[in-house]
C-alpha atoms as a PDB file:
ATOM      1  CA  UNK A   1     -12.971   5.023   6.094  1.00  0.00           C
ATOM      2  CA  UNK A   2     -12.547   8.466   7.819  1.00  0.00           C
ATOM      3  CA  UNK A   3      -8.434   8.027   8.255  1.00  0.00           C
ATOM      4  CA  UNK A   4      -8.942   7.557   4.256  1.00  0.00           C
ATOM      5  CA  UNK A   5     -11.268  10.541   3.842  1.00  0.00           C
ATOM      6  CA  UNK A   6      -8.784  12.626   5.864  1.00  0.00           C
ATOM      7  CA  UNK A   7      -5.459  11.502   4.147  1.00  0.00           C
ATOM      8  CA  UNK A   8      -7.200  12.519   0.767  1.00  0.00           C
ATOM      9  CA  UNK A   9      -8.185  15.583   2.291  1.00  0.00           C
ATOM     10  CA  UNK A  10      -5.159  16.844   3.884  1.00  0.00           C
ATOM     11  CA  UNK A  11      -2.854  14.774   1.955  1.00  0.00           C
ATOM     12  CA  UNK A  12      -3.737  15.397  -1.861  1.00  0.00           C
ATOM     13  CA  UNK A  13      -6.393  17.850  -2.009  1.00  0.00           C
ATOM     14  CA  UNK A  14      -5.563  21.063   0.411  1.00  0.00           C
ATOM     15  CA  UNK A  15      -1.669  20.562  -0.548  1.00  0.00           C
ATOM     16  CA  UNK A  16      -2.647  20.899  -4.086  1.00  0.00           C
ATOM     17  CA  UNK A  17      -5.694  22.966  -4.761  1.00  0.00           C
ATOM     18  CA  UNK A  18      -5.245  24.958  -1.303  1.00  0.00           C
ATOM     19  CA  UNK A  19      -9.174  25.460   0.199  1.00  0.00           C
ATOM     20  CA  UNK A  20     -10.759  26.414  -3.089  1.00  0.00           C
ATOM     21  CA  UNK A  21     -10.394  22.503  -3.575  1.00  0.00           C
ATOM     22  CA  UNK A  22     -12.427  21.414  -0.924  1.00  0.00           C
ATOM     23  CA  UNK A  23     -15.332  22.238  -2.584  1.00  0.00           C
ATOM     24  CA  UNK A  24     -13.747  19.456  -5.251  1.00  0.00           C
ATOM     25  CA  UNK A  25     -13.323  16.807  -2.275  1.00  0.00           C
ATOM     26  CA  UNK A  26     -16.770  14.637  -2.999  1.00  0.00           C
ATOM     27  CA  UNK A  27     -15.393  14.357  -6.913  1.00  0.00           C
ATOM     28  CA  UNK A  28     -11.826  13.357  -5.643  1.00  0.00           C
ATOM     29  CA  UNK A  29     -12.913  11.097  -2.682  1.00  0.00           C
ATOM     30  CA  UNK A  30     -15.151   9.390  -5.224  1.00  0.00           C
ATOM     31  CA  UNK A  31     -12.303   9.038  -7.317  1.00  0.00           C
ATOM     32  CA  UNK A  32     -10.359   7.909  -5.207  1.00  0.00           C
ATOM     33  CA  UNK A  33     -12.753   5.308  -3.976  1.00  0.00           C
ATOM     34  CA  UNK A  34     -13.410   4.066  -6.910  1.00  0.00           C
ATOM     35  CA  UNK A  35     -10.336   3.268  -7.786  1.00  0.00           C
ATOM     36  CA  UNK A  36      -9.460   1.433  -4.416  1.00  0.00           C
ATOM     37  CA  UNK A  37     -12.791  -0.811  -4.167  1.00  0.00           C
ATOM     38  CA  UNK A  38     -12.381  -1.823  -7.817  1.00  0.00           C
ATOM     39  CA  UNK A  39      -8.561  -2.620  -7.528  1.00  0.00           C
ATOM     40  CA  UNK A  40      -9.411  -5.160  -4.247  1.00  0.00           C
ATOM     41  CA  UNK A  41     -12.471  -6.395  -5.630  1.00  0.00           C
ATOM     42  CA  UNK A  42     -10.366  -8.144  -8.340  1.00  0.00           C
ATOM     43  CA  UNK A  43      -8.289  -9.520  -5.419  1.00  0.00           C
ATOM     44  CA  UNK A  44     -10.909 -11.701  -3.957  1.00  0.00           C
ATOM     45  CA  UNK A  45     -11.203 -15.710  -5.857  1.00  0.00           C
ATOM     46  CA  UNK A  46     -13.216 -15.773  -9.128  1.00  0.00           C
ATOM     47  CA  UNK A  47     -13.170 -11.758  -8.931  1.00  0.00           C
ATOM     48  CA  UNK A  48     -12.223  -9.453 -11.705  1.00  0.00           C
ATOM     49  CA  UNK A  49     -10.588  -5.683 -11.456  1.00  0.00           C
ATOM     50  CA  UNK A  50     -12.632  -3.667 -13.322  1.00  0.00           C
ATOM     51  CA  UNK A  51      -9.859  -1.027 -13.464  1.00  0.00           C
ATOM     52  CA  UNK A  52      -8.194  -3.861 -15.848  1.00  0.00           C
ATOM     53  CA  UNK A  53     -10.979  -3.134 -18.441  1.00  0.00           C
ATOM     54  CA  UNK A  54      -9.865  -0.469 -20.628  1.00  0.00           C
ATOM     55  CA  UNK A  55     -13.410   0.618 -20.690  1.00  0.00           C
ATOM     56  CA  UNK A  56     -13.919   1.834 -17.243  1.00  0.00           C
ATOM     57  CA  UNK A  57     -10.123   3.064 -16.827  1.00  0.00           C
ATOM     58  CA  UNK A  58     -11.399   5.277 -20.456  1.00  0.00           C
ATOM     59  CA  UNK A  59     -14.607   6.500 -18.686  1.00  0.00           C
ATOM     60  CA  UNK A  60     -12.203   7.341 -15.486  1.00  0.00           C
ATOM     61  CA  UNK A  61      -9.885   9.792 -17.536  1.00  0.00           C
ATOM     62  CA  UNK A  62     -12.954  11.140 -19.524  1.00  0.00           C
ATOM     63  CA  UNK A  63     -14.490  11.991 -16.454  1.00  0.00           C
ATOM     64  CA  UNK A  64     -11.391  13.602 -15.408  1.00  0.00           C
ATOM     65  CA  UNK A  65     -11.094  15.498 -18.645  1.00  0.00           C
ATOM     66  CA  UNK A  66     -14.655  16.637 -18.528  1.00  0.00           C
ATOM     67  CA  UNK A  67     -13.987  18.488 -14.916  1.00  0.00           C
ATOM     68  CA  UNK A  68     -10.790  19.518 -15.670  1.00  0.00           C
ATOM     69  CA  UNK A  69     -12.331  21.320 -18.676  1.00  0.00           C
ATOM     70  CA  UNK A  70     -15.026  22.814 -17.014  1.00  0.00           C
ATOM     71  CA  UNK A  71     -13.214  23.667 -13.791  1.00  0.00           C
ATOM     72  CA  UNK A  72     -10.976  25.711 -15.927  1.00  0.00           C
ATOM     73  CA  UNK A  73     -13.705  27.473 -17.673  1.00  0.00           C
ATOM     74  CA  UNK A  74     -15.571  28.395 -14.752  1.00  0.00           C
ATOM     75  CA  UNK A  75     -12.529  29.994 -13.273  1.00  0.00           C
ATOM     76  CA  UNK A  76     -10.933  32.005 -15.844  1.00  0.00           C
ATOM     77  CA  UNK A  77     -13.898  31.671 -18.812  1.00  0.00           C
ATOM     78  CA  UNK A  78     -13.799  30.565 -21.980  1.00  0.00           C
ATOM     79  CA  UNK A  79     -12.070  33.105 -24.199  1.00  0.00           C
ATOM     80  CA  UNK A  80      -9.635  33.246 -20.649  1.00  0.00           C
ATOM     81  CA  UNK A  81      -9.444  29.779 -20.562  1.00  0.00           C
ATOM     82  CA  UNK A  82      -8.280  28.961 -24.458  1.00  0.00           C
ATOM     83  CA  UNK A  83      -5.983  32.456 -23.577  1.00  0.00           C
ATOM     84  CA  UNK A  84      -4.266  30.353 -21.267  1.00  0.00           C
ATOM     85  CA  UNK A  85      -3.283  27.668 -23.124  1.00  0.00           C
ATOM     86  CA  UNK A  86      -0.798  30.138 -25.132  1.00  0.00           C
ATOM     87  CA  UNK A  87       1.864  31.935 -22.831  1.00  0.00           C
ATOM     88  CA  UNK A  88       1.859  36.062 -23.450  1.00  0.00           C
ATOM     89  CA  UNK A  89       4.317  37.569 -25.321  1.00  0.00           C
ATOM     90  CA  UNK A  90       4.596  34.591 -27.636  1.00  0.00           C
ATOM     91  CA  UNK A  91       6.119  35.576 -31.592  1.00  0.00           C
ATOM     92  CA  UNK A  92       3.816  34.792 -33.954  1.00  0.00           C
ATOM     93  CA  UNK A  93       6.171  32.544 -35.786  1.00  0.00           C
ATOM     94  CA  UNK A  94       6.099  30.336 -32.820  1.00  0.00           C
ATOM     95  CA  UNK A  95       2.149  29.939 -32.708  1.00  0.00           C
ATOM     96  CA  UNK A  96       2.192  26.589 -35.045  1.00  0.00           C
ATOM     97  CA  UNK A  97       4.028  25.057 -32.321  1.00  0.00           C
ATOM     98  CA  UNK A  98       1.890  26.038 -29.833  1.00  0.00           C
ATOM     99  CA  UNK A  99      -0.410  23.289 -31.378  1.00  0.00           C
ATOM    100  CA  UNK A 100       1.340  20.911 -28.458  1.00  0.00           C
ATOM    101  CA  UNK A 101      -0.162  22.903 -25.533  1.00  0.00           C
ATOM    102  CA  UNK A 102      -3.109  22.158 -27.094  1.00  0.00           C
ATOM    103  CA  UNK A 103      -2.245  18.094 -27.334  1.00  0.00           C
ATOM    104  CA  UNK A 104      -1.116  18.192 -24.195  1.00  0.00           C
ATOM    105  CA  UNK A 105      -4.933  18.635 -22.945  1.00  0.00           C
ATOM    106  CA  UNK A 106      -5.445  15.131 -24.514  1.00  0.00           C
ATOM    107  CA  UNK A 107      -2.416  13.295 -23.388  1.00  0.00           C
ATOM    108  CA  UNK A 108      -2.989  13.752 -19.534  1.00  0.00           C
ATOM    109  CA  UNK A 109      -6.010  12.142 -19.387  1.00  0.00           C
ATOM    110  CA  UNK A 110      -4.728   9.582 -21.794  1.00  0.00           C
ATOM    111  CA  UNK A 111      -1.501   8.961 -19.132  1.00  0.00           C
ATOM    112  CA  UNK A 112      -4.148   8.578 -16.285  1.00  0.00           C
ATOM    113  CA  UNK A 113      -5.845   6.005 -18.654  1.00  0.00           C
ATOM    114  CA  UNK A 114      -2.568   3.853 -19.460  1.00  0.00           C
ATOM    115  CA  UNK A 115      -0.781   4.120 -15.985  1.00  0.00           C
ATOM    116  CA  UNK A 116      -4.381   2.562 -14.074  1.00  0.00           C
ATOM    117  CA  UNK A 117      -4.711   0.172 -17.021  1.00  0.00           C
ATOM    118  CA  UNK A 118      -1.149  -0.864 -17.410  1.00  0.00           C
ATOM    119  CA  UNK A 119       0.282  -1.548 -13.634  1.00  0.00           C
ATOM    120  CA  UNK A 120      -3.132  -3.163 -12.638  1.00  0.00           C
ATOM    121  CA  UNK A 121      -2.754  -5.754 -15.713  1.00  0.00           C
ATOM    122  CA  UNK A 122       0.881  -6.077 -15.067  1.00  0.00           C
ATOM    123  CA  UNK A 123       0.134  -7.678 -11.794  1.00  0.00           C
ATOM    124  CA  UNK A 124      -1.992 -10.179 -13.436  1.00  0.00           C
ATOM    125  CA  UNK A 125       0.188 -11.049 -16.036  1.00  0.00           C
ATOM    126  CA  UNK A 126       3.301 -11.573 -13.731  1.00  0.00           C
ATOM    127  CA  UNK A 127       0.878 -13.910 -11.508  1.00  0.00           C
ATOM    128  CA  UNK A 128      -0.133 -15.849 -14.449  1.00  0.00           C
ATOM    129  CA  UNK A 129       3.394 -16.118 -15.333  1.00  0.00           C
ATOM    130  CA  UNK A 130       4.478 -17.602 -12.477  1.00  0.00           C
ATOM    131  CA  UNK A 131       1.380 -20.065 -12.159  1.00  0.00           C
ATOM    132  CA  UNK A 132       2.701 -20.892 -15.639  1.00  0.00           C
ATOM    133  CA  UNK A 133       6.224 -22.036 -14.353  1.00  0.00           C
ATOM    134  CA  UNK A 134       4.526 -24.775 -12.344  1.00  0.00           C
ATOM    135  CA  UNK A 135       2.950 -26.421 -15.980  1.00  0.00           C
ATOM    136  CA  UNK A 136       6.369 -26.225 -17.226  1.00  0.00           C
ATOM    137  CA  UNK A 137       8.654 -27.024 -14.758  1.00  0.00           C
ATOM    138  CA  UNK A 138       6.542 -29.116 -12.343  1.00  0.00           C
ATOM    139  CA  UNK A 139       8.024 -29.978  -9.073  1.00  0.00           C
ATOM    140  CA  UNK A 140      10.525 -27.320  -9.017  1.00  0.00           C
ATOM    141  CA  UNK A 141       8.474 -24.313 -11.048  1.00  0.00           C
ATOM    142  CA  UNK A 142       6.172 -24.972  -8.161  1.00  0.00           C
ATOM    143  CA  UNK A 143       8.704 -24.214  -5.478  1.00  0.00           C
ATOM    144  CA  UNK A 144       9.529 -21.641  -7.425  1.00  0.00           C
ATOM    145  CA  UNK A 145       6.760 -20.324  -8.542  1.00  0.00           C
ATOM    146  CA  UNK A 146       4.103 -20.281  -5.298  1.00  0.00           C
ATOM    147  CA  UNK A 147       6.089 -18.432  -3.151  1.00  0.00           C
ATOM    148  CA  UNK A 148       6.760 -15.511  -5.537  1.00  0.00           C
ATOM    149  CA  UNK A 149       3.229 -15.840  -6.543  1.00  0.00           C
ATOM    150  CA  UNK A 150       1.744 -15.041  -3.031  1.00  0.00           C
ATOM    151  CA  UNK A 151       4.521 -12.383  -2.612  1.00  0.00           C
ATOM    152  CA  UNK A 152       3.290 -10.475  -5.938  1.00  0.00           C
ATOM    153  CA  UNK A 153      -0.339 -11.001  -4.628  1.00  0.00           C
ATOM    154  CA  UNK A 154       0.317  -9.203  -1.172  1.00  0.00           C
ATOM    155  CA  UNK A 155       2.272  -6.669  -3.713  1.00  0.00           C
ATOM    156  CA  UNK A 156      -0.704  -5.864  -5.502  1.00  0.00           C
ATOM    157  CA  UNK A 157      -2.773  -5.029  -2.081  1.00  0.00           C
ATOM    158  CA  UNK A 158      -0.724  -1.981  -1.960  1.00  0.00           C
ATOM    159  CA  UNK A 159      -0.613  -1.613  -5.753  1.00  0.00           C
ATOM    160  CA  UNK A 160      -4.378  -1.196  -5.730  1.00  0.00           C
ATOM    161  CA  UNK A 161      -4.237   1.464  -2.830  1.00  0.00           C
ATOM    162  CA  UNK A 162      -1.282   3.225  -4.696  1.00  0.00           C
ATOM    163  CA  UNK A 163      -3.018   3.754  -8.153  1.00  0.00           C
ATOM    164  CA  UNK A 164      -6.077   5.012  -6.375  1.00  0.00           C
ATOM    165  CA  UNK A 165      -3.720   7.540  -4.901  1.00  0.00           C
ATOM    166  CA  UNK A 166      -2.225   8.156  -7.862  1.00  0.00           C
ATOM    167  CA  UNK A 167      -4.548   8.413 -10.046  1.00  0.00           C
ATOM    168  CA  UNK A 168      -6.446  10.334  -7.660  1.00  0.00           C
ATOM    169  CA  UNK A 169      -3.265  12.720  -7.145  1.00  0.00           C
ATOM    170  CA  UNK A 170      -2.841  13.254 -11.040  1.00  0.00           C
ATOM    171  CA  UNK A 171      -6.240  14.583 -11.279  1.00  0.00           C
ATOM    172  CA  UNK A 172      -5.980  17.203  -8.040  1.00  0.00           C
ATOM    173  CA  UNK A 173      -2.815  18.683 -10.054  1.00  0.00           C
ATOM    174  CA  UNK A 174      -4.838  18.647 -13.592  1.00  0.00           C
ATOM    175  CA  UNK A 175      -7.421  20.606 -11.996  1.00  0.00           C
ATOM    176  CA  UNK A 176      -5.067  22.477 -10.603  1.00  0.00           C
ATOM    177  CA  UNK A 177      -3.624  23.354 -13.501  1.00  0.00           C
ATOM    178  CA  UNK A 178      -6.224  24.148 -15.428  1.00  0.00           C
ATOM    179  CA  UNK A 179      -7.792  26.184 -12.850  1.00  0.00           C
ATOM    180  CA  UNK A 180      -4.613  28.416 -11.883  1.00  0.00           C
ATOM    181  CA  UNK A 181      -2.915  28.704 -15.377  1.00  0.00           C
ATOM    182  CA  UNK A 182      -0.564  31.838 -14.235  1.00  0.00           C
ATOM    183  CA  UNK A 183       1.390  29.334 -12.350  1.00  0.00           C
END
């Protein structure tokens, strides 16, 4: 557990966020935790991946949201904050387009929320499509089928540790972002 603690650390957080992030590490290791427990639970027999619920992959990017948010504020305040979100020196005829800066707080959560949810139910589905081939082509779907079966299942041990990184990775640079907006 500590190699993972210190590859989060020194691998997505302080690369990111510099020190000021540290004090950010329990929210990201728990993220990042999270993530990677849920992901190999589902591996296990008779087991399901919670981060293939929509639900909990929703309450994961809300989460992020709500820090990202309030990390922001607290740094540069409110009125600073909102400032941010429209670059100085901008013509006024160019301020109803602007309304996409303000979108754009909504879709990276949202692209946290579909990337978890998508390639962790794409694994499924391509397993269950090749457990399929076996019904339908018997003898020979099952030659087929079982070997590239167990290959996709060792493929989703380290598609479970990726998303978690990921995932975990998106939300260090949202924060980021939000936090340091001159950059």
């Amino acid at each position: 557990v500590e190699v993972l603690v210190v590859f989060v650390r020194d691998d997505i957080v302080v690369p990111n966020m510099g020190k000021d992030g540290l004090r950010l590490l329990p929210f990201f290791l728990t993220l990042f935790f999270f993530i990677m427990f849920c992901n190999l639970l589902g591996l296990f027999p008779f087991m399901a991946q919670p981060t293939k619920n929509i639900n909990v992959t929703a309450a994961l990017a809300i989460i992020t949201f709500a820090v990202t948010q309030v990390k922001g504020m607290q740094k540069n305040g409110v009125g600073g904050y909102l400032k941010g979100l429209i670059p100085p020196g901008v013509p006024v005829f160019v301020l109803p387009i602007m309304i996409i800066e303000f979108i754009g707080l909504f879709t990276k959560p949202f692209s946290l929320l579909m990337r978890l949810f998508a390639n962790i139910t794409a694994g499924s589905i391509i397993i269950l499509s090749l457990i399929g081939l076996i019904f339908i082509l018997s003898y020979a779907g099952a030659v087929i089928a079982v070997p590239f079966a167990l290959f996709i299942y060792c493929l989703e041990i380290f598609i479970a540790l990726l998303q978690a990184y990921i995932f975990t990775m998106l939300a260090t640079l949202y924060i980021n972002m939000a936090m340091h907006q001159d950059h």
